[in-house]
Protein backbone atom coordinates (compact mmCIF):
# COMPACT_ATOMS: atom_id res chain seq x y z
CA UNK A 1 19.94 43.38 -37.75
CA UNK A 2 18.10 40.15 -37.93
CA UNK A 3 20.42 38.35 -36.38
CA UNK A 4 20.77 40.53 -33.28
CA UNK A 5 17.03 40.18 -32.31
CA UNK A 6 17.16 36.28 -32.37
CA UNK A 7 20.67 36.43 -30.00
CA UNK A 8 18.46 38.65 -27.74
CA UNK A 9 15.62 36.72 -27.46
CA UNK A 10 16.96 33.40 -26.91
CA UNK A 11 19.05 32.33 -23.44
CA UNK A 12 22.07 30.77 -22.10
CA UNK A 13 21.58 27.31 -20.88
CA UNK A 14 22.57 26.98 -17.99
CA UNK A 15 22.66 23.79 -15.15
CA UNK A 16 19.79 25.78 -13.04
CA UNK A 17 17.53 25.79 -16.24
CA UNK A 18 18.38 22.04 -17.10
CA UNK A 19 17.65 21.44 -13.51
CA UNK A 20 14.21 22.91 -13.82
CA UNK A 21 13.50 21.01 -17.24
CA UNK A 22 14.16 17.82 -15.70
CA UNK A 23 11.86 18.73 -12.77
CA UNK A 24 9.68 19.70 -15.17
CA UNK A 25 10.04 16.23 -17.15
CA UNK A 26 9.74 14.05 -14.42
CA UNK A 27 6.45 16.44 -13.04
CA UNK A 28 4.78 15.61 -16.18
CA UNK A 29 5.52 11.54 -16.34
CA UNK A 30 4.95 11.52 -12.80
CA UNK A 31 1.32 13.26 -13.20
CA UNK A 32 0.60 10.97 -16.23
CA UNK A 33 0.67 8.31 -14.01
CA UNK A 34 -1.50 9.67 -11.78
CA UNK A 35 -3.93 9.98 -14.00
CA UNK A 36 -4.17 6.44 -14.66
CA UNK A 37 -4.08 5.52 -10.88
CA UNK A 38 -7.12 8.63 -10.99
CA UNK A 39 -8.89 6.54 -13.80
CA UNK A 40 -8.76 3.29 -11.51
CA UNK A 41 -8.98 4.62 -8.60
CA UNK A 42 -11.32 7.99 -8.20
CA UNK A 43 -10.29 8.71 -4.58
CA UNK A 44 -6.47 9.85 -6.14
CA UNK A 45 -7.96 12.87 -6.89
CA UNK A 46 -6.20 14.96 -4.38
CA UNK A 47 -2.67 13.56 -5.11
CA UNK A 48 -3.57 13.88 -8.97
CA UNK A 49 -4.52 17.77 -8.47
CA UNK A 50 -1.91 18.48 -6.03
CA UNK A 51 0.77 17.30 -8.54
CA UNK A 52 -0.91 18.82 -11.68
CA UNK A 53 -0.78 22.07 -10.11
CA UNK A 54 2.92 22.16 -9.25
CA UNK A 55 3.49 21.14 -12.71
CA UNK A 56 1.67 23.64 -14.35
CA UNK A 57 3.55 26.36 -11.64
CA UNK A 58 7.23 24.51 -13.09
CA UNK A 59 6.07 24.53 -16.52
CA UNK A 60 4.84 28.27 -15.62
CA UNK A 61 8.44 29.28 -14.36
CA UNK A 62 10.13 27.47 -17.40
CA UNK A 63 8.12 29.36 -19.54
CA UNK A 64 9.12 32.79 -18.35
CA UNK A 65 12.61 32.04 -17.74
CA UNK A 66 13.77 29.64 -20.69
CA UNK A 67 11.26 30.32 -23.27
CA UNK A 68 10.45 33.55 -22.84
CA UNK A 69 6.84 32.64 -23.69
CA UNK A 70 4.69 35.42 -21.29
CA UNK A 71 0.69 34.52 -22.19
CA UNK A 72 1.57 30.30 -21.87
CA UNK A 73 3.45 32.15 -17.95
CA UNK A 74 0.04 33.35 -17.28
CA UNK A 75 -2.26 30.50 -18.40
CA UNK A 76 -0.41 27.74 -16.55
CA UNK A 77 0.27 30.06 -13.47
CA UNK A 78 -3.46 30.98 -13.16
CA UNK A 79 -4.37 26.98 -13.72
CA UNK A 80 -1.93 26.16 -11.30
CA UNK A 81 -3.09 28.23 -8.42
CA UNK A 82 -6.55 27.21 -9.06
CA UNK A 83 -6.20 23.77 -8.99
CA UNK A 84 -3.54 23.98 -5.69
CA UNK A 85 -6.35 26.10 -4.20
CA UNK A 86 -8.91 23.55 -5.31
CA UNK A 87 -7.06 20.70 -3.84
CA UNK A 88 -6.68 22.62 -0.17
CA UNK A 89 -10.22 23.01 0.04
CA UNK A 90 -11.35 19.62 -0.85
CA UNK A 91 -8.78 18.43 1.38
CA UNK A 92 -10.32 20.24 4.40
CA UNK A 93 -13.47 19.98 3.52
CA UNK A 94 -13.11 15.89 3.50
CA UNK A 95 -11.30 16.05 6.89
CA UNK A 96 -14.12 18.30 8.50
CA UNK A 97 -16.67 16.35 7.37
């Protein structure tokens, strides 16, 4: 009986879901080095945020999907938005001003 729950809980890998991790992978090293262009340079905050946030919505959808982990969907989901919200209204407010 054991054995049944962990075969239900895990998921096939499939080429969509490997496609996903290695958005996912190259999101993350991408935003790392963002972060050190943010640390030189403070005016990469938009591009910094902006790429943050679609990580966090990848690592969001890998969560649900792959890992089947539901309260990490939420958190990075509702971080995501935020900060993709966040970013759009800096933006505009720096190009109205």
């Amino acid at each position: 009986m054991v054995e049944k729950k962990e075969v239900e809980k895990s998921r096939p890998i499939t080429r969509f879901n490997i496609v996903f991790i290695n958005i996912q992978l190259f999101l993350t090293f991408f935003t790392i080095g963002l972060f050190i262009w943010y640390i030189l340079d403070s005016s990469m905050i938009y591009l910094f945020q902006l790429f943050l946030g679609i990580t966090l919505l990848v690592m969001a959808y890998n969560n649900q999907i792959i890992y089947r982990r539901r309260r990490a969907t939420i958190i990075y989901s509702i971080i995501g938005i935020f900060l993709l919200i966040l970013d759009l209204i800096m933006y505009i407010s720096l190009r109205v001003l």
